[in-house]
Structures are given as C-alpha cells and as structure tokens.
C-alpha atoms as a PDB file:
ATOM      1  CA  UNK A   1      -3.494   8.508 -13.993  1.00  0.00           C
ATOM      2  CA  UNK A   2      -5.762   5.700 -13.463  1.00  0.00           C
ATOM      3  CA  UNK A   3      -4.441   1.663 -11.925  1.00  0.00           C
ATOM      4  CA  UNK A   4      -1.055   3.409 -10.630  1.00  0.00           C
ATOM      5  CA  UNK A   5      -1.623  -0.139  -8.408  1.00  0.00           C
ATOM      6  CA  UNK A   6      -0.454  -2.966  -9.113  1.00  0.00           C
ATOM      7  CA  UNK A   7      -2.879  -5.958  -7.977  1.00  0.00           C
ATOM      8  CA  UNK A   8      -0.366  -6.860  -4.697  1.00  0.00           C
ATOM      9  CA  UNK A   9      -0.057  -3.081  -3.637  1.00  0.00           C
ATOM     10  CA  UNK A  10      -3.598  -2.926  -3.688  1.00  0.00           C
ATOM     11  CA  UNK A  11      -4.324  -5.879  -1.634  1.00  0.00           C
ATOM     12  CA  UNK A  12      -1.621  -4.417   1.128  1.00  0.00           C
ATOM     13  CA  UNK A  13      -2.703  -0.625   1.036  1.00  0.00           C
ATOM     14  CA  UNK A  14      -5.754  -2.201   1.558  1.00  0.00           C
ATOM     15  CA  UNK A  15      -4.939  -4.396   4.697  1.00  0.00           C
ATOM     16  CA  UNK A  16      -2.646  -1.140   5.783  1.00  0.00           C
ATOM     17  CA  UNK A  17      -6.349   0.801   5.748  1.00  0.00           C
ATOM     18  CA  UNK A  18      -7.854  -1.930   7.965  1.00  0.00           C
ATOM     19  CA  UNK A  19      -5.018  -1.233  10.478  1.00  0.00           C
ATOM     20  CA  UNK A  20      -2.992  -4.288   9.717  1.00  0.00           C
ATOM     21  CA  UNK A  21       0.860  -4.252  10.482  1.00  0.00           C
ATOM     22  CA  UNK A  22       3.835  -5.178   7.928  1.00  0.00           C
ATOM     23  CA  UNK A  23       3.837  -8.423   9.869  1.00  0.00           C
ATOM     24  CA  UNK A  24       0.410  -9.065  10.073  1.00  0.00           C
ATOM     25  CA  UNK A  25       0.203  -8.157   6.012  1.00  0.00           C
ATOM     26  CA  UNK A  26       3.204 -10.553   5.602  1.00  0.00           C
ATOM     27  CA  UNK A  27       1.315 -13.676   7.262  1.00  0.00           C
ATOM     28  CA  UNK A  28      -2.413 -12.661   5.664  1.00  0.00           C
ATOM     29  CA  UNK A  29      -0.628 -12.274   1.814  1.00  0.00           C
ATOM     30  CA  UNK A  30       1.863 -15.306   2.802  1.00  0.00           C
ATOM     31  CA  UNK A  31       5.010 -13.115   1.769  1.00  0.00           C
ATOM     32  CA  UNK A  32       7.921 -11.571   3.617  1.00  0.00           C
ATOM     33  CA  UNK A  33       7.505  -8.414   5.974  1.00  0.00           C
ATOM     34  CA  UNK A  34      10.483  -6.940   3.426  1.00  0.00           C
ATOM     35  CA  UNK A  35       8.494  -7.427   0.240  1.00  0.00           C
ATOM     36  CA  UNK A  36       5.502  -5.869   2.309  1.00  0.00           C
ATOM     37  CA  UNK A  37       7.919  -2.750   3.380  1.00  0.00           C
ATOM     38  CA  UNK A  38       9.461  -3.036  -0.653  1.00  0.00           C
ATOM     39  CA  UNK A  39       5.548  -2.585  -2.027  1.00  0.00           C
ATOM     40  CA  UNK A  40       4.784   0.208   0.024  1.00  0.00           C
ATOM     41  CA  UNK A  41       7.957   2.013  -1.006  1.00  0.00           C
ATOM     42  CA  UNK A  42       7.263   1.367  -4.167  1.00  0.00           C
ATOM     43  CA  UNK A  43       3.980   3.168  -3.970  1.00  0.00           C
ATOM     44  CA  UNK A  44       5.370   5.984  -2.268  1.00  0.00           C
ATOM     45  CA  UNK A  45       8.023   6.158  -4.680  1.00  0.00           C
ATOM     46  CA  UNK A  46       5.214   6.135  -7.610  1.00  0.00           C
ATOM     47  CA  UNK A  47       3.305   9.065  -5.825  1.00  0.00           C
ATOM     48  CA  UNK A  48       6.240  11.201  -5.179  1.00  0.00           C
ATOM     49  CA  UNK A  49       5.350  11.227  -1.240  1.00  0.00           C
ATOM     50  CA  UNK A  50       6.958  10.456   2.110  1.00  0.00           C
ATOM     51  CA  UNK A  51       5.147   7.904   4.719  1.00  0.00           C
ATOM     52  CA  UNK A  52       2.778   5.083   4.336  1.00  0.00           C
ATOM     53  CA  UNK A  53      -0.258   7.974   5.763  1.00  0.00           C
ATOM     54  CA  UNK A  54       0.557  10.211   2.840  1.00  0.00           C
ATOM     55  CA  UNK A  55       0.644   7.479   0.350  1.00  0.00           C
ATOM     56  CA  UNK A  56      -2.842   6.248   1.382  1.00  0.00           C
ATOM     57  CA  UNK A  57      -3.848   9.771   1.348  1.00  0.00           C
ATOM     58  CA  UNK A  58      -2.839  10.501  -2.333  1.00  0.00           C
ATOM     59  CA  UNK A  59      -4.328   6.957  -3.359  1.00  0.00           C
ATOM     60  CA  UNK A  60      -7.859   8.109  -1.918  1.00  0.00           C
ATOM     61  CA  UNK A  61      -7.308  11.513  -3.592  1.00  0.00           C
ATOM     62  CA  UNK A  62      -7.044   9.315  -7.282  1.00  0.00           C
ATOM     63  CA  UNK A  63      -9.791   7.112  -5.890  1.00  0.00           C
ATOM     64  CA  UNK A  64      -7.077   4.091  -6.093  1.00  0.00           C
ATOM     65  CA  UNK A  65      -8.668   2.700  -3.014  1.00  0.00           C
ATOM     66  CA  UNK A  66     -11.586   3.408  -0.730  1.00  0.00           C
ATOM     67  CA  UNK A  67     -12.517   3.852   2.798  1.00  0.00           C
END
C-alpha cells in the first residue's frame, strides 16, 4: 500500500507536521484554505480515519511521511 499520497497531500501533511494552519498551508502552497481542508479529507477518506491527528498517525504507521 505504498504512495497512497499524492505529490500535493504530501507537501500539506507535511506543513500540517511542522504545525502549520489550513491558512498558513493555503498562502505557503499558493492555493485556497478549501482545497487545503478538500486534500486532507481526501486523505482521511483514503485511510478510512477520522481527524487530521489520526490521518498523520496512519501515514507514519505506512511510513508515507516522516517526523
């Protein structure tokens, strides 16, 4: 179950890691706080959980991203 990100979710999961907000994501990535929110639902969607902490959890787990 390996690249379950796409290029843009990993970019903001990893901003989300380094404590950035949807609005601070939004300005860094030059998109719209909604399409920030709409990415991380997607994710959490994908991995079947509930909550941005979860999802990060569960993309650690897969070693998706890294601390």
């Amino acid at each position: 179950m390996n690249n379950i990100l796409t290029p843009r979710e990993k970019e903001i999961f990893t901003l989300l890691i380094d404590n950035f907000s949807t609005k601070e994501i939004a300005t860094e990535l030059n998109i719209s706080e909604k399409t920030v929110r709409n990415h991380i639902s997607n994710v959490m969607q994908k991995l079947g959980v509930n909550g941005r902490a979860s999802a990060v959890v569960e993309l650690l787990k897969l070693k998706e991203l890294s601390i």
